[in-house]
C-alpha atoms as a PDB file:
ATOM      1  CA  UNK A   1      21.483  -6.469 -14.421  1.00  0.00           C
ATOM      2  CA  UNK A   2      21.525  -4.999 -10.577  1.00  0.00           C
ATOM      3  CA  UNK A   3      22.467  -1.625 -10.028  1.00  0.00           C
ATOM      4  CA  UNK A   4      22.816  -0.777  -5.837  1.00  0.00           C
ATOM      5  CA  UNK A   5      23.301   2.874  -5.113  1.00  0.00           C
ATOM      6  CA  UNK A   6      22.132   2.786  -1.350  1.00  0.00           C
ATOM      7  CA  UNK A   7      23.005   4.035   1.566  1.00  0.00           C
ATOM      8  CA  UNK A   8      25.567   6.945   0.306  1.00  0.00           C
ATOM      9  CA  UNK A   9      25.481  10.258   0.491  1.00  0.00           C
ATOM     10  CA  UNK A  10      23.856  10.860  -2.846  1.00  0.00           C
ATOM     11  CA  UNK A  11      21.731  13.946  -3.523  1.00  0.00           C
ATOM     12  CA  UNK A  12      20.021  16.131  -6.577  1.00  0.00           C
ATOM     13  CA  UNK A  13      17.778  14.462  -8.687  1.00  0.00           C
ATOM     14  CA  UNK A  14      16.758  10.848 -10.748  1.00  0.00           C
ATOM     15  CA  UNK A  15      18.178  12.088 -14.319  1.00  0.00           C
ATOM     16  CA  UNK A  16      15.983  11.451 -16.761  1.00  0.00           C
ATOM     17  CA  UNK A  17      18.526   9.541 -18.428  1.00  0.00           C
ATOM     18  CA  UNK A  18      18.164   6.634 -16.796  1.00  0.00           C
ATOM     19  CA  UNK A  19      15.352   5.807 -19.301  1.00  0.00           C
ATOM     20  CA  UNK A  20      18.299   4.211 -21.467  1.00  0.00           C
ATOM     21  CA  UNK A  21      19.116   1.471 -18.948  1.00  0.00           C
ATOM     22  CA  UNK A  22      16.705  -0.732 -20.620  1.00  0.00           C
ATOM     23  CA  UNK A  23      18.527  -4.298 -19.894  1.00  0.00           C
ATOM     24  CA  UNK A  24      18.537  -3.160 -15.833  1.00  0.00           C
ATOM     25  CA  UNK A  25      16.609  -4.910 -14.016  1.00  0.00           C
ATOM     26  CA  UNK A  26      17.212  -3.809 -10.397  1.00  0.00           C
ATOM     27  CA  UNK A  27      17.870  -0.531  -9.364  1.00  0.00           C
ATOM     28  CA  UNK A  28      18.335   0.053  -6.104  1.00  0.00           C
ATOM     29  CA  UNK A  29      18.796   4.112  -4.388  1.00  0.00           C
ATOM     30  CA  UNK A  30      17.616   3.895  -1.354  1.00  0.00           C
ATOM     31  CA  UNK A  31      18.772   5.449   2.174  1.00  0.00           C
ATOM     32  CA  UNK A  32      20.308   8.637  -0.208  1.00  0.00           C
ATOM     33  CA  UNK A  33      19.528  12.124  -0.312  1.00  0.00           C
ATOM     34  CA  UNK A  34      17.885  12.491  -4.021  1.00  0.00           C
ATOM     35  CA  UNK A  35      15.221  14.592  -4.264  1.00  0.00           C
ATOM     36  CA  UNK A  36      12.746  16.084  -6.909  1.00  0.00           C
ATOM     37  CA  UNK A  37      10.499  13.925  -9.252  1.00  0.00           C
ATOM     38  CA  UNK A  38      10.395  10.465 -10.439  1.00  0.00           C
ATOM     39  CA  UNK A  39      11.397  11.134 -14.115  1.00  0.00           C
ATOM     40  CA  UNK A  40       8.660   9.907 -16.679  1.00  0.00           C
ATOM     41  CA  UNK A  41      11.313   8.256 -18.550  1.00  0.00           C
ATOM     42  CA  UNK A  42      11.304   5.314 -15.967  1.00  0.00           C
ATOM     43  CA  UNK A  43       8.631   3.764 -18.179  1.00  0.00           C
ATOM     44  CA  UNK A  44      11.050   3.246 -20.520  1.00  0.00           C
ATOM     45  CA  UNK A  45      13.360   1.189 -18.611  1.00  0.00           C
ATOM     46  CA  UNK A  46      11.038  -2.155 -20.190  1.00  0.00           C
ATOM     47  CA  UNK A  47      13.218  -5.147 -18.114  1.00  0.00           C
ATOM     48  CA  UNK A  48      12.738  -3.386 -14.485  1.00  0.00           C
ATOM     49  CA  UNK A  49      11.477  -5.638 -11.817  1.00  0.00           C
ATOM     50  CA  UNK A  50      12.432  -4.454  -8.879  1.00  0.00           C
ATOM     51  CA  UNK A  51      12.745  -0.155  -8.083  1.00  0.00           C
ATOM     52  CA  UNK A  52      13.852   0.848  -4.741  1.00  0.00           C
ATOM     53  CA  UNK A  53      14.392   4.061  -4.078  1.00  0.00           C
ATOM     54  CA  UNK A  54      12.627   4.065  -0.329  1.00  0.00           C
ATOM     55  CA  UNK A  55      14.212   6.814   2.184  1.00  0.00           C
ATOM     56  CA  UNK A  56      15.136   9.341  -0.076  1.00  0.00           C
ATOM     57  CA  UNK A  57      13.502  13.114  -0.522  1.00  0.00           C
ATOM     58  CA  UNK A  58      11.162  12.360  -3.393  1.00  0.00           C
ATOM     59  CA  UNK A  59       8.716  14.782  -4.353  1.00  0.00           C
ATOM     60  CA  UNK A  60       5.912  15.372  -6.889  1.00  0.00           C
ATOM     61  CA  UNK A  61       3.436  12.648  -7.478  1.00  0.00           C
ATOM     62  CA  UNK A  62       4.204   8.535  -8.754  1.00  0.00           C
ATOM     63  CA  UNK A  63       4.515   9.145 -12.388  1.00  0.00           C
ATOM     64  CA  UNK A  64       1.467   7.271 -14.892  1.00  0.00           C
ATOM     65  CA  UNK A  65       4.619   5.849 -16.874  1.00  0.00           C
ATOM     66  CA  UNK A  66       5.027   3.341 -14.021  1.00  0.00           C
ATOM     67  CA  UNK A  67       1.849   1.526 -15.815  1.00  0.00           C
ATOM     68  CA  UNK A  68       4.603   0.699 -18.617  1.00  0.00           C
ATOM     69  CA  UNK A  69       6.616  -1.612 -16.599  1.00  0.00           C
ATOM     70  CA  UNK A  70       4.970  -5.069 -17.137  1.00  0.00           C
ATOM     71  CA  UNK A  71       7.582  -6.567 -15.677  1.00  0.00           C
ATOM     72  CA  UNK A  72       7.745  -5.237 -12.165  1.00  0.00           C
ATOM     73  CA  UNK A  73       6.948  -6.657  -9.629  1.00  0.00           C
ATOM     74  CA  UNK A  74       8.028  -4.789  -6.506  1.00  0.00           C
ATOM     75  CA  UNK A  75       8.055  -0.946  -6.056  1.00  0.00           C
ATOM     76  CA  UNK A  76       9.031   0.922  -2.980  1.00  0.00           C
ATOM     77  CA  UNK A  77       9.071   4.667  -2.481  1.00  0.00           C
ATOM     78  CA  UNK A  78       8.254   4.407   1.168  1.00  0.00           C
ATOM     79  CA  UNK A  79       9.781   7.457   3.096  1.00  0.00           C
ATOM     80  CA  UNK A  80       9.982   9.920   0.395  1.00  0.00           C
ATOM     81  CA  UNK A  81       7.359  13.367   0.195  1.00  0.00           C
ATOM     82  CA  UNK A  82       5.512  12.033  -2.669  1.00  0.00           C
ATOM     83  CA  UNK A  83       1.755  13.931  -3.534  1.00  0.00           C
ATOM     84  CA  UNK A  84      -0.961  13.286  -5.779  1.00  0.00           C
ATOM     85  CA  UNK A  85      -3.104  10.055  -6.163  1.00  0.00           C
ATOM     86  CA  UNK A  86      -2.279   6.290  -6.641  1.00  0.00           C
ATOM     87  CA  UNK A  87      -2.015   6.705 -10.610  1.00  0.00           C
ATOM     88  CA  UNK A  88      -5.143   4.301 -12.042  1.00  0.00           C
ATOM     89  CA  UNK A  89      -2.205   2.467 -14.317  1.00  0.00           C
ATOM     90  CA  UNK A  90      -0.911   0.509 -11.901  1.00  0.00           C
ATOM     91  CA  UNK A  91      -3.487  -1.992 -12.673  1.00  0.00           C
ATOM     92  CA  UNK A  92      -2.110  -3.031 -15.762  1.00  0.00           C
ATOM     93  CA  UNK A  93       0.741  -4.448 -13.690  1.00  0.00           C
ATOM     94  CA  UNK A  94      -0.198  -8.081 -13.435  1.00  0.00           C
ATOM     95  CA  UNK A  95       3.175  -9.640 -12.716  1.00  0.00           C
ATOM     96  CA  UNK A  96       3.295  -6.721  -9.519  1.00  0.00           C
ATOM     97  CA  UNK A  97       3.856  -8.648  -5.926  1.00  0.00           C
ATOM     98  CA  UNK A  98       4.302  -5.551  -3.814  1.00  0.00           C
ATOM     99  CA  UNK A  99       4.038  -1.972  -3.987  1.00  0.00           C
ATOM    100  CA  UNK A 100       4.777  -0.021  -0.547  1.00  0.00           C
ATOM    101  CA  UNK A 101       4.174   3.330  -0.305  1.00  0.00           C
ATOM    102  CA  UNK A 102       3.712   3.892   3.138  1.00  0.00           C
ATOM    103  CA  UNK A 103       4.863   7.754   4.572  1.00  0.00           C
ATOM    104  CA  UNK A 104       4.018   9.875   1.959  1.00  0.00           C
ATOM    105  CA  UNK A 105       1.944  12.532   1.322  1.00  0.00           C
ATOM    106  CA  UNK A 106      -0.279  10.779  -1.307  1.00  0.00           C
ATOM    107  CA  UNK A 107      -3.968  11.436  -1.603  1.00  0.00           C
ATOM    108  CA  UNK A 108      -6.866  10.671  -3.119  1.00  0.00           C
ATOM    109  CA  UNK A 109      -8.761   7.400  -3.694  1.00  0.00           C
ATOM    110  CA  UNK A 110      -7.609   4.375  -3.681  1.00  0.00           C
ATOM    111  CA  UNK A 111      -8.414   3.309  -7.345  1.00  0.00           C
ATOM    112  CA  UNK A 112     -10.816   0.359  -8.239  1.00  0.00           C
ATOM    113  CA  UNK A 113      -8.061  -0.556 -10.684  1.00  0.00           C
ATOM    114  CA  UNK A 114      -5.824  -2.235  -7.956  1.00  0.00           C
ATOM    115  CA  UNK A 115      -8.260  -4.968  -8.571  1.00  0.00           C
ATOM    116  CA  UNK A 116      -6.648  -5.570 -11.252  1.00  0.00           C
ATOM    117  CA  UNK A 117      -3.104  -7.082  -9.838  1.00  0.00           C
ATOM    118  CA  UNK A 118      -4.198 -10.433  -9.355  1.00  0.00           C
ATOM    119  CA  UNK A 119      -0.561 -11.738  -8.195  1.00  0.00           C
ATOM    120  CA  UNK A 120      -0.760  -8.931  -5.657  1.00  0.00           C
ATOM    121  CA  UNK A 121       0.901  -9.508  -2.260  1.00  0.00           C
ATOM    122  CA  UNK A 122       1.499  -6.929  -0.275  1.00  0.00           C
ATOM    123  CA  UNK A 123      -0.145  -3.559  -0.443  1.00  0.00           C
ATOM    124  CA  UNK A 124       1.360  -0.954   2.075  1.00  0.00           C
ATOM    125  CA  UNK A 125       0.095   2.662   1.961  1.00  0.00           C
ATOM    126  CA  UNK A 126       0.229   3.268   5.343  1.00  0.00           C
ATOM    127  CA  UNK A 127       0.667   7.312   6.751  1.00  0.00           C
ATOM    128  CA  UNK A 128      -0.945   9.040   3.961  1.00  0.00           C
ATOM    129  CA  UNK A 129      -3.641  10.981   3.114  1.00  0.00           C
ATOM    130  CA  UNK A 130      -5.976   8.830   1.389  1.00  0.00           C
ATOM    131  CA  UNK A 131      -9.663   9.388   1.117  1.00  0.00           C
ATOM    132  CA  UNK A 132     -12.916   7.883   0.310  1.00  0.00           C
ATOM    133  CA  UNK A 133     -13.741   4.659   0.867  1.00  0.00           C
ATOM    134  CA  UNK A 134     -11.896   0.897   0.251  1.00  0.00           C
ATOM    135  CA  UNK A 135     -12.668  -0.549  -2.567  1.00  0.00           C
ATOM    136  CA  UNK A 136     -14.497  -3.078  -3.337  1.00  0.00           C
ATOM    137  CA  UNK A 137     -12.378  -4.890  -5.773  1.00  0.00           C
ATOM    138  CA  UNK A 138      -9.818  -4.756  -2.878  1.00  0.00           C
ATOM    139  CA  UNK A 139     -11.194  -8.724  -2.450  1.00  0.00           C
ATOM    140  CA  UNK A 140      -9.936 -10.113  -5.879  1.00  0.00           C
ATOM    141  CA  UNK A 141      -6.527  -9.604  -4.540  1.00  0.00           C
ATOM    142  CA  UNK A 142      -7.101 -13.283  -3.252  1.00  0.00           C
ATOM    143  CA  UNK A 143      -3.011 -13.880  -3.039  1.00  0.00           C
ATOM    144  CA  UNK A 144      -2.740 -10.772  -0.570  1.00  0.00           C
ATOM    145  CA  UNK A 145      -0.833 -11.259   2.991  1.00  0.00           C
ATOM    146  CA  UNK A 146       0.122  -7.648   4.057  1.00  0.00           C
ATOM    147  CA  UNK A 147      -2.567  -5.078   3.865  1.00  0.00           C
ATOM    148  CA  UNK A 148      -1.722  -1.816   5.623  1.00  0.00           C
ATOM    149  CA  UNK A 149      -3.888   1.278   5.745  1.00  0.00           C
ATOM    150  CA  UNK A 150      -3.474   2.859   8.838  1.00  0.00           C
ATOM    151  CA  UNK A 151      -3.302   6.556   9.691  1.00  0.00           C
ATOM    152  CA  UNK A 152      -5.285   7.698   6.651  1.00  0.00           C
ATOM    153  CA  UNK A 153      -8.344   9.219   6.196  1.00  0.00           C
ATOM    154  CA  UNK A 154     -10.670   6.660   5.042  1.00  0.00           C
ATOM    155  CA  UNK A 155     -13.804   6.607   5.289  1.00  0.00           C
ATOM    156  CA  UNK A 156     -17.222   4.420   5.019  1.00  0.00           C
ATOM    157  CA  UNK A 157     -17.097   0.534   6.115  1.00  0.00           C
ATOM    158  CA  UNK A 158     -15.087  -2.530   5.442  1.00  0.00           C
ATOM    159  CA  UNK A 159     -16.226  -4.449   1.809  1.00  0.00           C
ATOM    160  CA  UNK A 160     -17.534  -7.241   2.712  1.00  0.00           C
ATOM    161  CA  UNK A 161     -15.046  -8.770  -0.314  1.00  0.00           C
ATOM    162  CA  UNK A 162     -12.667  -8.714   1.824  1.00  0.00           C
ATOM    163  CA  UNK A 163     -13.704 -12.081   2.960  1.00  0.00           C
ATOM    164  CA  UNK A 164     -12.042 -13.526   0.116  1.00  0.00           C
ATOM    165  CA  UNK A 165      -8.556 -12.907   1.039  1.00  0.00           C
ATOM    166  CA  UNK A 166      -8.043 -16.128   2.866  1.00  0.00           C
ATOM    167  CA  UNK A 167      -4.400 -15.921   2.226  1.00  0.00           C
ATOM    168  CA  UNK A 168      -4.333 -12.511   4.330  1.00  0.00           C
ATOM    169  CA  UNK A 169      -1.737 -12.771   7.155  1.00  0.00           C
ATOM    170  CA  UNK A 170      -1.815  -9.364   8.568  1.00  0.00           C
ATOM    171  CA  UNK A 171      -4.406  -6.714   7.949  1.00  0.00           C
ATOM    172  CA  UNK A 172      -4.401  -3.136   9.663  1.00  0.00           C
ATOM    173  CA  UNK A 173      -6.705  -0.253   9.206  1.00  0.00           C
ATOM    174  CA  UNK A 174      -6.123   1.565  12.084  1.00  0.00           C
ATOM    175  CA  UNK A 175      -6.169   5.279  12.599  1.00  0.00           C
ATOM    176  CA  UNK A 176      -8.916   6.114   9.568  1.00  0.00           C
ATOM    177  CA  UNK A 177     -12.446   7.503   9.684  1.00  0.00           C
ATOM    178  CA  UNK A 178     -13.619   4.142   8.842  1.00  0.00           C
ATOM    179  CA  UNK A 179     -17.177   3.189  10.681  1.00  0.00           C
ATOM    180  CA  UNK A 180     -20.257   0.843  11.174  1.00  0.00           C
ATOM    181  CA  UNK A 181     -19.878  -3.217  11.718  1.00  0.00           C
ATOM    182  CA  UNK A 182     -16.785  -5.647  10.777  1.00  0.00           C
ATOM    183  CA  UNK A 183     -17.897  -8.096   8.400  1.00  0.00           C
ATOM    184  CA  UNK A 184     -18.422 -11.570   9.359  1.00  0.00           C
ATOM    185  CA  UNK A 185     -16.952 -12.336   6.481  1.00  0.00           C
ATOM    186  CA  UNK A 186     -13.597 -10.788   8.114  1.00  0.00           C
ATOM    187  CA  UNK A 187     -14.585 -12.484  11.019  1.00  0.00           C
ATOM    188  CA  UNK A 188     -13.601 -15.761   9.585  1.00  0.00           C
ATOM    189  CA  UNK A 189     -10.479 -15.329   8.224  1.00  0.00           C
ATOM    190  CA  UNK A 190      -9.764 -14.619  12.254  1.00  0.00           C
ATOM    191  CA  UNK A 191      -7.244 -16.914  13.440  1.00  0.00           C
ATOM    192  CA  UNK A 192      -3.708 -17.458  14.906  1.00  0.00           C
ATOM    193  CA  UNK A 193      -2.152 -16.777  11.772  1.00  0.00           C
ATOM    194  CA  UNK A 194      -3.383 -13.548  11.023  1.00  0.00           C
ATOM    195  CA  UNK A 195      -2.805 -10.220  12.882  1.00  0.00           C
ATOM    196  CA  UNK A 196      -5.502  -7.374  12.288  1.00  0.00           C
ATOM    197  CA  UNK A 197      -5.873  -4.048  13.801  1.00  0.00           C
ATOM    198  CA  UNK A 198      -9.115  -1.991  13.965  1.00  0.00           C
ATOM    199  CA  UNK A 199      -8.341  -0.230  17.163  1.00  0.00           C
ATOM    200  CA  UNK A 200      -6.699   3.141  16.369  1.00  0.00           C
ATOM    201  CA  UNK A 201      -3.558   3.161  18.597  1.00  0.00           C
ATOM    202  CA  UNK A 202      -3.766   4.690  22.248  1.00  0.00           C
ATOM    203  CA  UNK A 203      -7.374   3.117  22.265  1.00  0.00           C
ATOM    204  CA  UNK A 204      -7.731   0.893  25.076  1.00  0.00           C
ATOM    205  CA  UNK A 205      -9.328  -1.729  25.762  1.00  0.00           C
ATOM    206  CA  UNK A 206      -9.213  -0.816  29.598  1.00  0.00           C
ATOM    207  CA  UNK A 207     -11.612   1.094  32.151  1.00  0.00           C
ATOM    208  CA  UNK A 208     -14.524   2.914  30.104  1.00  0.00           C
ATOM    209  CA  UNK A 209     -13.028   1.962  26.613  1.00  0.00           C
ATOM    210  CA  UNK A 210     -16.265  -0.359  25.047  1.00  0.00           C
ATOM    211  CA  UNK A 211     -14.126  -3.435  24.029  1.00  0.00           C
ATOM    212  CA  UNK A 212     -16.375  -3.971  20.708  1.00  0.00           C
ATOM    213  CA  UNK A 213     -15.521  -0.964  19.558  1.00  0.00           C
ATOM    214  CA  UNK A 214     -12.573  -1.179  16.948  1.00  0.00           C
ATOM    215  CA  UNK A 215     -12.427   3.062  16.082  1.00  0.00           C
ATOM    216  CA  UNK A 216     -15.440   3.552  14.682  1.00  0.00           C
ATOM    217  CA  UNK A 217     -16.230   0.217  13.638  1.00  0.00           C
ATOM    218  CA  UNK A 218     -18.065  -2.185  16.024  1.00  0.00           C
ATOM    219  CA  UNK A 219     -17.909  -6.107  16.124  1.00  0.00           C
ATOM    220  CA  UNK A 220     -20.864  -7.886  14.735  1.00  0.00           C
ATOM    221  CA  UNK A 221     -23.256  -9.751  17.444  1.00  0.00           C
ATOM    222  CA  UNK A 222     -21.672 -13.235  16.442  1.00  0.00           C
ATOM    223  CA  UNK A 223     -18.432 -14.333  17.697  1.00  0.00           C
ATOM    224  CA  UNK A 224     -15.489 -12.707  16.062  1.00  0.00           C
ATOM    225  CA  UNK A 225     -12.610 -14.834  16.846  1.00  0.00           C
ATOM    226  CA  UNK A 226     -10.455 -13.135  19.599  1.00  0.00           C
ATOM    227  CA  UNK A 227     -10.564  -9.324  18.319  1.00  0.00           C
ATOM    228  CA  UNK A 228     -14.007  -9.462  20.587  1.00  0.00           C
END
């Protein structure tokens, strides 16, 4: 079943009772006023698929119990105060589609085990505080379209690996510590289709702005489809 509390005026907290809903499958609480933690004993809830609960006061970090939910397949606690890391369980969601997380206060790495989620299509952690570098298993996500990273603090260069995500239609990674040359093998999934932002915003391209320089990564010396 559906259950849409969004856009009221509800406040306090997720009660941990909500563990017994285990026939819901949608729960829906965004736009509200709830704050404190994601209680652990949403890994109970064994039918979920879809948990929205974006634009709220959240706080505390995403709880490990989320790993329990093998049938979810989109999460979004966008717009909430959340800290602590990406937990390493969400790679034993296979059936997950799309997890946005985007303006938070999470941190941390983003874990290796995201390589996991093969039916993976969007990944949004945009306006964190993520460190370290992308990983490399970021390319078996070969059924990714939306990849958002920017403003983070991310660091080291773009895998190669993430050649392989021909299905990619939008890819930004703006607005990170992120440095030496684009992959050709990004290069080529250039087109028409697909929007991609290096340049960290209020960069111009203009007066003594080098146009191959994407932040602090540069274009390679072969053509590189219209971002050079």
């Amino acid at each position: 079943g559906t259950l849409r509390l969004s856009y009221n005026m509800l406040t306090g907290k997720l009660p941990t009772e909500m563990g017994h809903l285990i026939r819901l499958s949608n729960l829906h609480v965004h736009g509200n006023r709830i704050n404190g933690t994601i209680p652990s004993e949403i890994g109970l809830m064994e039918n979920m698929r879809l948990f929205d609960a974006k634009t709220n006061e959240l706080s505390g970090t995403i709880p490990t119990e989320i790993g329990l939910l093998a049938r979810l397949s989109t999460l979004d606690l966008a717009d909430n105060m959340l800290v602590g890391s990406v937990p390493t369980e969400v790679g034993h969601l296979t059936g997950f589609f799309k997890l946005y997380v985007h303006d938070n206060r999470i941190n941390g790495t983003i874990p290796s085990e995201i390589g996991l989620i093969e039916n993976m299509t969007t990944f949004d952690l945009e306006s964190n505080k993520l460190t370290g570098t992308i990983p490399t298993e970021i390319g078996l996500l070969t059924r990714l379209s939306i990849l958002d990273l920017t403003h983070n603090m991310l660091t080291g260069n773009l895998p190669t690996e993430m050649g392989r995500l021909t299905r990619l239609q939008a890819l930004f990674v703006a607005n990170n510590s992120l440095s030496g040359v684009i992959p050709t093998e990004i290069c080529t999934l250039w087109n028409s289709s697909l929007i991609i932002f290096f340049r960290d915003y209020g960069e111009s391209n203009s007066g003594e702005s080098n146009s191959s320089s994407y932040g602090g990564l540069s274009c390679p010396d072969v053509e590189c489809g219209m971002g050079c």
